[in-house]
C-alpha atoms as a PDB file:
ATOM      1  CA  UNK A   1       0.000   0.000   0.000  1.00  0.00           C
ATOM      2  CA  UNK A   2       1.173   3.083  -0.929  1.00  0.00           C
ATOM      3  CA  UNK A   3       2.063   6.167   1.813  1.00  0.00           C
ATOM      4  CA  UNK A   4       1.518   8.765  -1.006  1.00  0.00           C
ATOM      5  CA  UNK A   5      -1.152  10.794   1.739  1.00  0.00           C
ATOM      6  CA  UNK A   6       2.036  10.982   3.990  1.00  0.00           C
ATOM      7  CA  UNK A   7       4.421  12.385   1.187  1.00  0.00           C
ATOM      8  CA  UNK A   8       6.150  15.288  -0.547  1.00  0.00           C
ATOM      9  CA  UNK A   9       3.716  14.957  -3.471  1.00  0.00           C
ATOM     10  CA  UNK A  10       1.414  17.721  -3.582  1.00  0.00           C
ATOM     11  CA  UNK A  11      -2.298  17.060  -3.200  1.00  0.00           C
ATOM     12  CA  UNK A  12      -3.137  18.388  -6.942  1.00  0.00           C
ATOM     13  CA  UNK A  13      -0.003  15.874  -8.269  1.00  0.00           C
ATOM     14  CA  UNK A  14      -1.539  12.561  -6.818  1.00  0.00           C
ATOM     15  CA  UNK A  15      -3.258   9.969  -8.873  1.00  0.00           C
ATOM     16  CA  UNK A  16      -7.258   9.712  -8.140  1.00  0.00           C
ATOM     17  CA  UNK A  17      -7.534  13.599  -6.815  1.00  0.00           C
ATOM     18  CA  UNK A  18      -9.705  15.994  -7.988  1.00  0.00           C
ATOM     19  CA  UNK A  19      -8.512  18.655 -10.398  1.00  0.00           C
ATOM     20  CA  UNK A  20      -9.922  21.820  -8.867  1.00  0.00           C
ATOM     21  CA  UNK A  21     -11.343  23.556 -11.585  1.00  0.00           C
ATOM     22  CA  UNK A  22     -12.432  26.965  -9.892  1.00  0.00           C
ATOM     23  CA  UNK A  23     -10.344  30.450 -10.321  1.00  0.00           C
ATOM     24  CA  UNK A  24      -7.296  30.526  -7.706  1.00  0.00           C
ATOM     25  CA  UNK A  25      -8.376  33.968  -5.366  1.00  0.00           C
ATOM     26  CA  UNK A  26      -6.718  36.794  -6.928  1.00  0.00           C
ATOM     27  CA  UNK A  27      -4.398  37.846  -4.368  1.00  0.00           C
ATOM     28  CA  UNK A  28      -1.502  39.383  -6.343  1.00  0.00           C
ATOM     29  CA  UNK A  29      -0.804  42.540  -8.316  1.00  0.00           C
ATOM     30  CA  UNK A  30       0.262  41.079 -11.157  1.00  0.00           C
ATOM     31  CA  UNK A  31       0.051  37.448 -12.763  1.00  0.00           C
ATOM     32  CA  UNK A  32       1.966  35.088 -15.024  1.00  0.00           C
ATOM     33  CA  UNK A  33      -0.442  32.605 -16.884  1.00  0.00           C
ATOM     34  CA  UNK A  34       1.612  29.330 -17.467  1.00  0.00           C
ATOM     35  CA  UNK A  35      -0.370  26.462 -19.385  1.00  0.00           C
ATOM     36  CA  UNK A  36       1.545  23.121 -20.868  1.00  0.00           C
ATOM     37  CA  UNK A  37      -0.940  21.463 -23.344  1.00  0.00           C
ATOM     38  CA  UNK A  38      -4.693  21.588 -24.266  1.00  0.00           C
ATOM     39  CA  UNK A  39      -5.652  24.154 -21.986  1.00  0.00           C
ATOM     40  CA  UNK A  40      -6.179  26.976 -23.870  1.00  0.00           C
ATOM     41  CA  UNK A  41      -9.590  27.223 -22.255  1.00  0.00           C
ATOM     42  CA  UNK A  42      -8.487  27.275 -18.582  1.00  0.00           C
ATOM     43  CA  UNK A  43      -6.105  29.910 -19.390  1.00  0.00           C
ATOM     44  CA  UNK A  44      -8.535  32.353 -21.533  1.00  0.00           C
ATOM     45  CA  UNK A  45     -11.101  32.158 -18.529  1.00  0.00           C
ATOM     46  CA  UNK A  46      -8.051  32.857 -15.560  1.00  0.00           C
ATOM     47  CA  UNK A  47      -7.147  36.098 -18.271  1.00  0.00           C
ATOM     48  CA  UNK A  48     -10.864  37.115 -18.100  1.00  0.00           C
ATOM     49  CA  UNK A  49     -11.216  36.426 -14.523  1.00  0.00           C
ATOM     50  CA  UNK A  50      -8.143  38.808 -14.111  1.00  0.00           C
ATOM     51  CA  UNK A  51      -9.103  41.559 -16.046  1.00  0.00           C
ATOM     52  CA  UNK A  52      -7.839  44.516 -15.707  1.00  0.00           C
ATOM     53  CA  UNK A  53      -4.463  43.184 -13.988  1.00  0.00           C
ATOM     54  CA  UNK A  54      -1.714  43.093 -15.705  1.00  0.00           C
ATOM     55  CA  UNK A  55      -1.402  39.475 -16.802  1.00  0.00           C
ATOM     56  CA  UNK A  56       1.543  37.448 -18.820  1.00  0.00           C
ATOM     57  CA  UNK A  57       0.622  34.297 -20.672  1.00  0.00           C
ATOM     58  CA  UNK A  58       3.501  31.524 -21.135  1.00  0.00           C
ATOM     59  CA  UNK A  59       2.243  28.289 -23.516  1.00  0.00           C
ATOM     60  CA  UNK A  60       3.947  25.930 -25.055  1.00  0.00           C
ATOM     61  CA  UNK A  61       5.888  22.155 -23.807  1.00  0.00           C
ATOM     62  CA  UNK A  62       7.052  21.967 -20.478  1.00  0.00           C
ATOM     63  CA  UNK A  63      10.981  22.853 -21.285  1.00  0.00           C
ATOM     64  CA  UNK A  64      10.113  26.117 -23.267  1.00  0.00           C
ATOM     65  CA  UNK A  65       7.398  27.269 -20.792  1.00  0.00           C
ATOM     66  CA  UNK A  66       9.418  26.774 -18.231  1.00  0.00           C
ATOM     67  CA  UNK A  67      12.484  28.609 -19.877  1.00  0.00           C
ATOM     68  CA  UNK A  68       9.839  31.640 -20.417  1.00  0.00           C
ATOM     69  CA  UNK A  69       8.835  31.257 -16.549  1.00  0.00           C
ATOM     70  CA  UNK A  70      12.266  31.719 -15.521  1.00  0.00           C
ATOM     71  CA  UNK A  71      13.361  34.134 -17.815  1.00  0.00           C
ATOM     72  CA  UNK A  72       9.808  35.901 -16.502  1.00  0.00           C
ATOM     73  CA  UNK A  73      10.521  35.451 -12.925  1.00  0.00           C
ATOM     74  CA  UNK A  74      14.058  37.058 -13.521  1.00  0.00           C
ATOM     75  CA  UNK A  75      12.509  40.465 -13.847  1.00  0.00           C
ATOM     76  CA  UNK A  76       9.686  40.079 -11.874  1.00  0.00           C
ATOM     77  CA  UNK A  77       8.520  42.390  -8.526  1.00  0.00           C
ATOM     78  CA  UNK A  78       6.833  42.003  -5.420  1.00  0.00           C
ATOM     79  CA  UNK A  79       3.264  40.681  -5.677  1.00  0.00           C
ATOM     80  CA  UNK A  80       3.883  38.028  -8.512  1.00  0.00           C
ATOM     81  CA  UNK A  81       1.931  35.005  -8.907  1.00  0.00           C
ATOM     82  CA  UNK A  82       2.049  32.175 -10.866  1.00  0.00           C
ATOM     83  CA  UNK A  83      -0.996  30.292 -11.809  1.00  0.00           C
ATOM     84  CA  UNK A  84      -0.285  26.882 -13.712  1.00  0.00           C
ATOM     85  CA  UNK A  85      -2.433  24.778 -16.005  1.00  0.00           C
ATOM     86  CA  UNK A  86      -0.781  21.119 -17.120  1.00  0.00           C
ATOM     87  CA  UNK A  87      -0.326  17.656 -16.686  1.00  0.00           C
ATOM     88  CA  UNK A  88       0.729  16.904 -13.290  1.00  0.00           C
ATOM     89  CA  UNK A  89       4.582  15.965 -14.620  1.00  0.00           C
ATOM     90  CA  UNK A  90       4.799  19.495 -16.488  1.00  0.00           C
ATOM     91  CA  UNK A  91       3.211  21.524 -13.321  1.00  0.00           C
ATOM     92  CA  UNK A  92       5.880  19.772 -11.294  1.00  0.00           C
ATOM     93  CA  UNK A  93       8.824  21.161 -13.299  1.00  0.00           C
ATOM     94  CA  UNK A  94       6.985  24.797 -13.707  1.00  0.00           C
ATOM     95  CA  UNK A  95       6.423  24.411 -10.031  1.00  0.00           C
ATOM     96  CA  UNK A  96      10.173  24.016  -9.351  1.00  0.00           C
ATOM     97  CA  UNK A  97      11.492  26.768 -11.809  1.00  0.00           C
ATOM     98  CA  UNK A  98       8.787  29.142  -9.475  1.00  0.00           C
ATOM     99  CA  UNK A  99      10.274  27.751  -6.117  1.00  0.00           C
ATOM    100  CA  UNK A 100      13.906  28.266  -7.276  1.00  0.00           C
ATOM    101  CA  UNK A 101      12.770  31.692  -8.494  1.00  0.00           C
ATOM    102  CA  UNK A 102      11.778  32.466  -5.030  1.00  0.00           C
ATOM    103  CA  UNK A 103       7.769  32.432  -4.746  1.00  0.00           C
ATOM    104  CA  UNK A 104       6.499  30.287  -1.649  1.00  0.00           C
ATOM    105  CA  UNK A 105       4.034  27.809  -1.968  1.00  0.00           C
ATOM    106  CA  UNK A 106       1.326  30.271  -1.649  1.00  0.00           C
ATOM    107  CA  UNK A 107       1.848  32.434  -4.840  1.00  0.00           C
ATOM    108  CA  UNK A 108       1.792  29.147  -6.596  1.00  0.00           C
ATOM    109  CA  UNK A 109      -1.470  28.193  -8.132  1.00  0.00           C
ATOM    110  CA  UNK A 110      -1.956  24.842  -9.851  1.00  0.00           C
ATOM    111  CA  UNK A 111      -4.835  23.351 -11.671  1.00  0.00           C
ATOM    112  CA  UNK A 112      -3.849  20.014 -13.219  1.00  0.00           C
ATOM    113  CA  UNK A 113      -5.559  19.525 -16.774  1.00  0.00           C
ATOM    114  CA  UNK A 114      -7.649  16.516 -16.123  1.00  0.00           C
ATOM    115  CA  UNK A 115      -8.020  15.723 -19.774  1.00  0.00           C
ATOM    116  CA  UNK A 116      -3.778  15.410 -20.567  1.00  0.00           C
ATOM    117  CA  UNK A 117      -1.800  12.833 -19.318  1.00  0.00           C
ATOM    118  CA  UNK A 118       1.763  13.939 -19.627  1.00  0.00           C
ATOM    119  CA  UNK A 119       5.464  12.691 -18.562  1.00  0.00           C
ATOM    120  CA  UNK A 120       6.904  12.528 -15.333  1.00  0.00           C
ATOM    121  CA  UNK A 121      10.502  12.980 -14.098  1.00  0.00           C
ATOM    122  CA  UNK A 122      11.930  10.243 -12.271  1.00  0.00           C
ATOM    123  CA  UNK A 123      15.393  10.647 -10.628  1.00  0.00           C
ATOM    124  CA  UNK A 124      17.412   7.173 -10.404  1.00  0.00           C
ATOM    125  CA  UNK A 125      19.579   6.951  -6.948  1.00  0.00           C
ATOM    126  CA  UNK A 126      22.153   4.940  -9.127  1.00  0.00           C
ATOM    127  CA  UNK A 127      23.255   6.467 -11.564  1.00  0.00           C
ATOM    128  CA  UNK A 128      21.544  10.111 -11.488  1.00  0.00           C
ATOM    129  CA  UNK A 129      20.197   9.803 -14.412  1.00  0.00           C
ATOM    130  CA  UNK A 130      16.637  11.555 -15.082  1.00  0.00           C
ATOM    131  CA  UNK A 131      14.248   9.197 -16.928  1.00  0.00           C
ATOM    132  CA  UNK A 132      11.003  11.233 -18.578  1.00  0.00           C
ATOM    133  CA  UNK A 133       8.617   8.590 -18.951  1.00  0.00           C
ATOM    134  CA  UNK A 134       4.513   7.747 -18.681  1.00  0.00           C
ATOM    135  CA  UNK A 135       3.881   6.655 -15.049  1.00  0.00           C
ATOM    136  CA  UNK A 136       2.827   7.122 -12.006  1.00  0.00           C
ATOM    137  CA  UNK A 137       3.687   6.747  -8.606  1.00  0.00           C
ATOM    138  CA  UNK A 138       4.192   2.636  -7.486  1.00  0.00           C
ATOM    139  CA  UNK A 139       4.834   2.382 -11.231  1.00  0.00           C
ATOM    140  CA  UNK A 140       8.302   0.541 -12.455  1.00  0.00           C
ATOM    141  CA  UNK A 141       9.963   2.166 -15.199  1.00  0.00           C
ATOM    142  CA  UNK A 142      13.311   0.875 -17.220  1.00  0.00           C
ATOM    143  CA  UNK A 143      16.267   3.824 -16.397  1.00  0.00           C
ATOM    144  CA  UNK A 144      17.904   4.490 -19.244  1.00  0.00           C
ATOM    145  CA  UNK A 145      21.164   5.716 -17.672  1.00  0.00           C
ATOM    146  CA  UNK A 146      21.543   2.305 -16.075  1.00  0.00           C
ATOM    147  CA  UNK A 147      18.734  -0.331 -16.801  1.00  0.00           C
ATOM    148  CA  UNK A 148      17.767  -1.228 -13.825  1.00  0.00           C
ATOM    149  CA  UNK A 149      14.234  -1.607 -13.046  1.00  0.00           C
ATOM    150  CA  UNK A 150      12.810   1.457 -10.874  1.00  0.00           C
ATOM    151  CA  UNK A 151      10.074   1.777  -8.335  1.00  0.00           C
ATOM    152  CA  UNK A 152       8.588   5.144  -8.800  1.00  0.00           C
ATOM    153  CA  UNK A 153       8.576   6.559  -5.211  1.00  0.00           C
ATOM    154  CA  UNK A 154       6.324   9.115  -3.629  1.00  0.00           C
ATOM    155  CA  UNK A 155       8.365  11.351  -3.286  1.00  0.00           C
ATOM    156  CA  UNK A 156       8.593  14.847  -5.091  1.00  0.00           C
ATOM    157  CA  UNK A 157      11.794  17.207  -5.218  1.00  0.00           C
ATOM    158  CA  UNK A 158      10.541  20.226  -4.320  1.00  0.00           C
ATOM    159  CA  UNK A 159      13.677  21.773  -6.517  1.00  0.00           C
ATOM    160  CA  UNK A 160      13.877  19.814  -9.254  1.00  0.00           C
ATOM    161  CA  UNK A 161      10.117  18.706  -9.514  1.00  0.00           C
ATOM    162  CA  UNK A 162      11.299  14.976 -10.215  1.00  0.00           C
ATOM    163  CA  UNK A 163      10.050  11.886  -8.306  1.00  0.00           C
ATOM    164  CA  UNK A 164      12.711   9.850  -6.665  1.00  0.00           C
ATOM    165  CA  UNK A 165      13.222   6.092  -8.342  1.00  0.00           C
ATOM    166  CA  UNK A 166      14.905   3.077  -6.908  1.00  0.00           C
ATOM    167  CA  UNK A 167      15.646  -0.334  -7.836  1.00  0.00           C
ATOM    168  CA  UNK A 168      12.393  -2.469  -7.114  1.00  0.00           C
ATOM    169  CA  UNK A 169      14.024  -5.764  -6.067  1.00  0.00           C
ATOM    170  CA  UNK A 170      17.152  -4.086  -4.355  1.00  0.00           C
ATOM    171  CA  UNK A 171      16.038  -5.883  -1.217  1.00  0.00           C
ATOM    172  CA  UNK A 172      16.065  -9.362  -3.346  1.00  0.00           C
ATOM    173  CA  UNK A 173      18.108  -8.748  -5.846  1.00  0.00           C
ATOM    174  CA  UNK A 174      22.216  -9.983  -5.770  1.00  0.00           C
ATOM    175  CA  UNK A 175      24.632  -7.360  -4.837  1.00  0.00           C
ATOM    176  CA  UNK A 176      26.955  -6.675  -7.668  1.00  0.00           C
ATOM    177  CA  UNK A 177      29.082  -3.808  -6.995  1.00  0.00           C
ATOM    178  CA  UNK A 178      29.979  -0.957  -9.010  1.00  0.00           C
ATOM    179  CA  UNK A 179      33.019  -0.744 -11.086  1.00  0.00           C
ATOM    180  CA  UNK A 180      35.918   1.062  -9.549  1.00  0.00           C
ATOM    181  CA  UNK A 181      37.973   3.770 -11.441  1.00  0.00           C
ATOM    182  CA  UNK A 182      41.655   3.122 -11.881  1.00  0.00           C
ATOM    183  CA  UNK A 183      44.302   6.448 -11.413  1.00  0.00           C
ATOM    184  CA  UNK A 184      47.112   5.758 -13.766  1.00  0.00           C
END
């Protein structure tokens, strides 16, 4: 049985939760609009909502929005929020860039697009390398970097947005250690 009510994941990122699908309160002075896929019509309605504050609207896939968010965030002034619209993998990442930028939790808005299914990131302990893949959390996945088989973990970096992966049968499984480098 999973622990995913006890984890880092955030409410809106877990599988089986509702999507809220209400306008976040309007509690900032001025807004940047982030949406990663087929929600064009989340987006117009937030813009409408927000009229006449001064609002910025990033689209596009999850690497170039979030490039735009940061590069966004870099000039950005007191009051700030960030309202995001995408699969739960994307919102993840955006969510990250936001946190790194400096917002807290509460200038962060999320409303994950019930109708996409996206990617997620999933960090491998063993060789560090990132795997984007379809999945979920309790979910094995092949890591490229390495080729083990990994247990998608509930757990969320807050920093990086990317849910920590492990080998599943490293409890089972024979230890073979890792090779050792050689200094000539």
């Amino acid at each position: 049985m999973s622990q995913i009510a006890y984890s880092s994941v955030p409410a809106w990122a877990r599988p089986g939760d509702l999507a809220e699908t209400t306008t976040p309160a309007p509690t900032g002075s001025a807004y940047l609009l982030v949406g990663v896929g087929s929600v064009d019509e989340v987006l117009d309605r937030w813009e409408s909502d927000l009229a006449p504050r001064a609002t910025t609207r990033i689209t596009g896939d999850v690497d170039s929005a979030g490039d735009a968010l940061a590069e966004a965030l870099s000039s950005a002034t007191v009051g700030v929020r960030v309202w995001i619209a995408a699969d739960a993998g994307a919102a993840l990442q955006l969510r990250a860039i936001a946190l790194a930028a400096g917002l807290e939790d509460d200038e962060i808005d999320v409303l994950v697009a019930p109708e996409t299914t996206g990617e997620i990131d999933v960090f491998c302990v063993h060789c560090r390398a990132v795997n984007r893949v379809r999945a979920q959390v309790d979910d094995v996945v092949a890591c490229a970097g390495c080729g083990r088989d990994l247990l998608v973990y509930h757990h969320v970096s807050r920093r990086t947005g990317q849910y920590l992966g492990f080998q599943v049968d490293a409890e089972t499984a024979p230890f073979e250690p890792a090779p050792q480098e050689v200094e000539a």
